[in-house]
N, C-alpha and C. Protein backbone atom coordinates (compact mmCIF):
# COMPACT_ATOMS: atom_id res chain seq x y z
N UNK A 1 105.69 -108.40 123.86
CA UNK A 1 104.29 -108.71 123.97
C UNK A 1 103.96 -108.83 125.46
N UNK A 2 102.61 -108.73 125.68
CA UNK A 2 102.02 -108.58 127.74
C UNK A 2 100.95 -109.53 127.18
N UNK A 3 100.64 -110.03 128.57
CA UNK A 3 99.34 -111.04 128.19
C UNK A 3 98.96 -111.07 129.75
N UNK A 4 97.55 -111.20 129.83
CA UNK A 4 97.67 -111.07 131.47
C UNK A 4 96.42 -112.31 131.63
N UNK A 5 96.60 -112.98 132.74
CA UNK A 5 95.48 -114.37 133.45
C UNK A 5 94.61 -113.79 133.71
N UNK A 6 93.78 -114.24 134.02
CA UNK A 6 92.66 -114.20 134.83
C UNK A 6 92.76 -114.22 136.40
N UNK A 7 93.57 -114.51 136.44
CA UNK A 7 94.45 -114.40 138.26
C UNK A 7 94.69 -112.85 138.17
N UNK A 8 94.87 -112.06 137.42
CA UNK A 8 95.02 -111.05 136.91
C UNK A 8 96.86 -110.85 137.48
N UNK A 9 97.44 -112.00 136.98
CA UNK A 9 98.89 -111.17 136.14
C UNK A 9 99.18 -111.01 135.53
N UNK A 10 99.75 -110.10 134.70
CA UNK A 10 100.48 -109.28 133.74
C UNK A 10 102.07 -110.11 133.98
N UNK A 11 102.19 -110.50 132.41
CA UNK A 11 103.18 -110.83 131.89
C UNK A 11 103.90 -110.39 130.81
N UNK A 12 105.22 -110.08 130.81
CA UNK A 12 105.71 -109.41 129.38
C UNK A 12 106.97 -110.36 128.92
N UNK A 13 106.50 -110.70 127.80
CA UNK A 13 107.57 -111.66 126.84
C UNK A 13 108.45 -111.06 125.72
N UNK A 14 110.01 -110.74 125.68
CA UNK A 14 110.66 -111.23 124.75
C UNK A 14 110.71 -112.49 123.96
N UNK A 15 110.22 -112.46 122.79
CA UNK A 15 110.32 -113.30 122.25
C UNK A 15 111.64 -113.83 121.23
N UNK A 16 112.13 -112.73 121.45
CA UNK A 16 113.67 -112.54 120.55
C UNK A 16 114.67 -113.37 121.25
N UNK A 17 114.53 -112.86 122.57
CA UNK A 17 115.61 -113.14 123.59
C UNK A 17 115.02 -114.66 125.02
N UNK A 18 113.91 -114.65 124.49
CA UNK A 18 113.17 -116.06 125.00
C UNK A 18 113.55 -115.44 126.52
N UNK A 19 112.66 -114.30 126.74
CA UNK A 19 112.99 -114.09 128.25
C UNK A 19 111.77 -113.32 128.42
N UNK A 20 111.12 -114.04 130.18
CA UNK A 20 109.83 -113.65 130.24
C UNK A 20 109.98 -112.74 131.72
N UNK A 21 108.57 -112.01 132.63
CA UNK A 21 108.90 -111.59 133.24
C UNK A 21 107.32 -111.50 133.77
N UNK A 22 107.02 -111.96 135.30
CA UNK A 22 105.73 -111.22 135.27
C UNK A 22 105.64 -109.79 136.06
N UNK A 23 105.10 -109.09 135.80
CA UNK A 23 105.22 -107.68 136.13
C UNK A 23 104.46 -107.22 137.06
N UNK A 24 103.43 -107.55 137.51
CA UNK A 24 102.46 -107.76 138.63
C UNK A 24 101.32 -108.82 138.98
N UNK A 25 101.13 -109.01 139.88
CA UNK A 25 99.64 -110.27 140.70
C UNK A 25 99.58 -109.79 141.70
N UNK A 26 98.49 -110.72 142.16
CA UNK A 26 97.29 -110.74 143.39
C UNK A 26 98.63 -111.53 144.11
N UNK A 27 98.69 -112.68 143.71
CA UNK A 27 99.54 -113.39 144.74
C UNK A 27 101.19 -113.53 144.31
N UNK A 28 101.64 -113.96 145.40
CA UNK A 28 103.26 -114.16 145.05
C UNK A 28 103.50 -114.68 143.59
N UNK A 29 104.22 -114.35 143.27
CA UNK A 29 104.96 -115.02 141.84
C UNK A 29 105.08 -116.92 142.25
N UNK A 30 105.01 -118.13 141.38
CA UNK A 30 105.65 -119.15 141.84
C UNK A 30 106.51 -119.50 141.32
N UNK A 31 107.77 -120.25 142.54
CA UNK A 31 109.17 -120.12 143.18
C UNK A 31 110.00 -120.35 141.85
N UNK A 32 109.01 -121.13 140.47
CA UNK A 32 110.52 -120.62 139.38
C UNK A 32 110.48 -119.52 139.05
N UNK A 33 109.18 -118.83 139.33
CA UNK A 33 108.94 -117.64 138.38
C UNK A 33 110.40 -116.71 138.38
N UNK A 34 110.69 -116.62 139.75
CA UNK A 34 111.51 -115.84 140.45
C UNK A 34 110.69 -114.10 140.54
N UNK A 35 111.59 -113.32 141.00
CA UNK A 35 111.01 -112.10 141.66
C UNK A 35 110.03 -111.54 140.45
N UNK A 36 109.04 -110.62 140.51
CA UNK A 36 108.20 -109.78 139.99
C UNK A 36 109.51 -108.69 139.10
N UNK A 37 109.12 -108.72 137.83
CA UNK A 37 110.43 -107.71 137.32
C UNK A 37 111.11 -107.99 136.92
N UNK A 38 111.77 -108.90 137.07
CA UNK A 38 112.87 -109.91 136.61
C UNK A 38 112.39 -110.19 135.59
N UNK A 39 113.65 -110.12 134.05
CA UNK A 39 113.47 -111.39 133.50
C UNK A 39 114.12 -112.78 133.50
N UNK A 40 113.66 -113.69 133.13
CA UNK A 40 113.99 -115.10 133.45
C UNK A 40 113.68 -115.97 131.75
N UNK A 41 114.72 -116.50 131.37
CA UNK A 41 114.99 -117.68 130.30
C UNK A 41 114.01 -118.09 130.21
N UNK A 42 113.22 -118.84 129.24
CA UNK A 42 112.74 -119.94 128.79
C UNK A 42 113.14 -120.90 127.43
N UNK A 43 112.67 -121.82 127.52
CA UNK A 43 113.29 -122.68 126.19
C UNK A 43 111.91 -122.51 125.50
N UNK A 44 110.46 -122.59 125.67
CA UNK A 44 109.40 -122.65 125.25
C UNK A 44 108.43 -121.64 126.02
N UNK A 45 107.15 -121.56 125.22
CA UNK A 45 106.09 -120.64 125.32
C UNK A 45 104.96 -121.30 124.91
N UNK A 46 103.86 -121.93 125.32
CA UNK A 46 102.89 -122.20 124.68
C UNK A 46 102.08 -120.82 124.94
N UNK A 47 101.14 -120.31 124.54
CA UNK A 47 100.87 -118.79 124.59
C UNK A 47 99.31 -119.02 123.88
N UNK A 48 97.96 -119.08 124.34
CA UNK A 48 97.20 -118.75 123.43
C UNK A 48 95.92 -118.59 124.45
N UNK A 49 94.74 -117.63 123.49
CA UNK A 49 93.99 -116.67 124.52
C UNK A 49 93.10 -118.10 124.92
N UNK A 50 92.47 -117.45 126.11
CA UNK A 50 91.46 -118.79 126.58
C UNK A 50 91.86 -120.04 127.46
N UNK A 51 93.15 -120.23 127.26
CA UNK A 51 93.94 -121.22 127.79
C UNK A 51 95.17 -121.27 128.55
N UNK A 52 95.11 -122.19 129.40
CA UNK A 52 96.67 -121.86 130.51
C UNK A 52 97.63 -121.45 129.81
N UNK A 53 98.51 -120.63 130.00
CA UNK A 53 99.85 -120.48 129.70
C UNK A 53 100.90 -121.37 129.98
N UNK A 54 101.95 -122.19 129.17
CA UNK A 54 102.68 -122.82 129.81
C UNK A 54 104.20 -122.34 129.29
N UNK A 55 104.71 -122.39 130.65
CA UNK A 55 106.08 -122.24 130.47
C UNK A 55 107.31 -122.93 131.08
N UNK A 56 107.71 -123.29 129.89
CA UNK A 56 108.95 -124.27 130.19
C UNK A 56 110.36 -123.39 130.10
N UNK A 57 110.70 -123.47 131.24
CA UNK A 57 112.08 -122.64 131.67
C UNK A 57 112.55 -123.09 131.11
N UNK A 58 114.43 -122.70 131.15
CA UNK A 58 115.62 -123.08 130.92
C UNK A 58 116.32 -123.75 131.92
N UNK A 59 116.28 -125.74 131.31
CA UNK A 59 117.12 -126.14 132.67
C UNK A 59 118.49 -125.74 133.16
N UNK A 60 119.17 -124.55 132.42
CA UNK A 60 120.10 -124.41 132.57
C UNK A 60 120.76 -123.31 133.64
N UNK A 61 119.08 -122.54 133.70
CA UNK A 61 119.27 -121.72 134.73
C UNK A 61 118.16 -121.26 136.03
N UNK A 62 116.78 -122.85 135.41
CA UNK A 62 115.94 -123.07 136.59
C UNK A 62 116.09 -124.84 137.09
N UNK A 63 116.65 -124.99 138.14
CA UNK A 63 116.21 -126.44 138.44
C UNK A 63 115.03 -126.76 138.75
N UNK A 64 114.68 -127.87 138.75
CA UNK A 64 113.33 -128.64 139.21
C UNK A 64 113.16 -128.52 140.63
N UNK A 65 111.91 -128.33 141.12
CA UNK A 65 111.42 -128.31 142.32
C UNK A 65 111.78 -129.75 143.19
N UNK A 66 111.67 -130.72 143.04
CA UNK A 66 111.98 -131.57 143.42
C UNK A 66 113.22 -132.71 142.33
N UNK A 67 114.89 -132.57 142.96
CA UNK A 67 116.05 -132.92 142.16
C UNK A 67 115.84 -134.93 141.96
N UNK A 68 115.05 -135.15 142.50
CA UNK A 68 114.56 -136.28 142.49
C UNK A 68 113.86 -137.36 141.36
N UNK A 69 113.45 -135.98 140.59
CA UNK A 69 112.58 -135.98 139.86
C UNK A 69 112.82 -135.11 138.71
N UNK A 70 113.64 -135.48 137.59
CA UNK A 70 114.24 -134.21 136.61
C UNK A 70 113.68 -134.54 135.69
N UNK A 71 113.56 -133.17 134.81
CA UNK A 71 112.83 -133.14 133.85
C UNK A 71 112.98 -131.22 133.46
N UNK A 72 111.87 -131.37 132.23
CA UNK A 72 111.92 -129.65 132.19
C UNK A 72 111.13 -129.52 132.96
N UNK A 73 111.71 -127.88 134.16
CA UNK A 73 110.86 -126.96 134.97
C UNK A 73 109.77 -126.37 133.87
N UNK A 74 108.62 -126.61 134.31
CA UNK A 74 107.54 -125.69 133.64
C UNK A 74 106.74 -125.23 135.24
N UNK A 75 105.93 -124.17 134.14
CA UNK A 75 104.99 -123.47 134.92
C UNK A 75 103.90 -123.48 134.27
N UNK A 76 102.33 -123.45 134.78
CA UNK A 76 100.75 -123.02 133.75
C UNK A 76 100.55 -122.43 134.52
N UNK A 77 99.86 -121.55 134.17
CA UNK A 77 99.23 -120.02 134.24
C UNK A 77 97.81 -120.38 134.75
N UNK A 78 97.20 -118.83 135.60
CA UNK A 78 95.91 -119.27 134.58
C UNK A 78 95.48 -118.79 133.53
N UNK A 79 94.04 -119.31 133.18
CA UNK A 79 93.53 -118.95 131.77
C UNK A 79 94.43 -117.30 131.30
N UNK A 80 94.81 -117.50 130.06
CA UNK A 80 94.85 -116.12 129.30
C UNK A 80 93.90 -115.41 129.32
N UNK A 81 93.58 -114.16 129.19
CA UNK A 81 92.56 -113.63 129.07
C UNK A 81 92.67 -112.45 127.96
N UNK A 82 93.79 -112.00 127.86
CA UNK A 82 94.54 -111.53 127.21
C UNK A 82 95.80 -111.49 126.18
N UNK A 83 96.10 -110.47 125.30
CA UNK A 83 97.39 -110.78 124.53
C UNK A 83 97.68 -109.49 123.85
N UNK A 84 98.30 -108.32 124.48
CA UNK A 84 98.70 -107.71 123.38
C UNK A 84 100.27 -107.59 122.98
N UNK A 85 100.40 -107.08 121.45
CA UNK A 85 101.74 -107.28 120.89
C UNK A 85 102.64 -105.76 121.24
């Protein structure tokens, strides 16, 4: 499945293999995202049109931005704007 923000990135999800990837943006990817292309783990997906995207990595293979402070790495999007399967 691709779903793209309103920031206008394009994202493509395995949902089988819980591995996401964004495929292009305006601006840099952020620093869990990791590179453009890549896919990257998640444990969760909240996913629905109209609303931030949130994504909660895998602590097993994203740490937290600040080690100070642990918890699950997530990321929100912006708004969905999109969703196709």
């Amino acid at each position: 499945m691709k779903f793209v923000t309103n920031s206008g990135s394009v994202y493509e999800v395995n949902t089988d293999s819980k591995q996401i990837r964004r495929l292009t943006g305006i601006n840099d990817p952020q620093p869990r995202q990791g590179k453009d292309g890549e896919f990257k783990s998640y444990q969760e997906l909240y996913l629905k049109l109209n609303e931030a995207a949130v994504i909660f990595w895998d602590p097993k293979t994203t740490s937290p931005l600040n080690p100070n402070r642990p918890g699950v790495p997530t990321t929100v999007t912006s708004i969905v704007k999109s969703i196709t399967e």
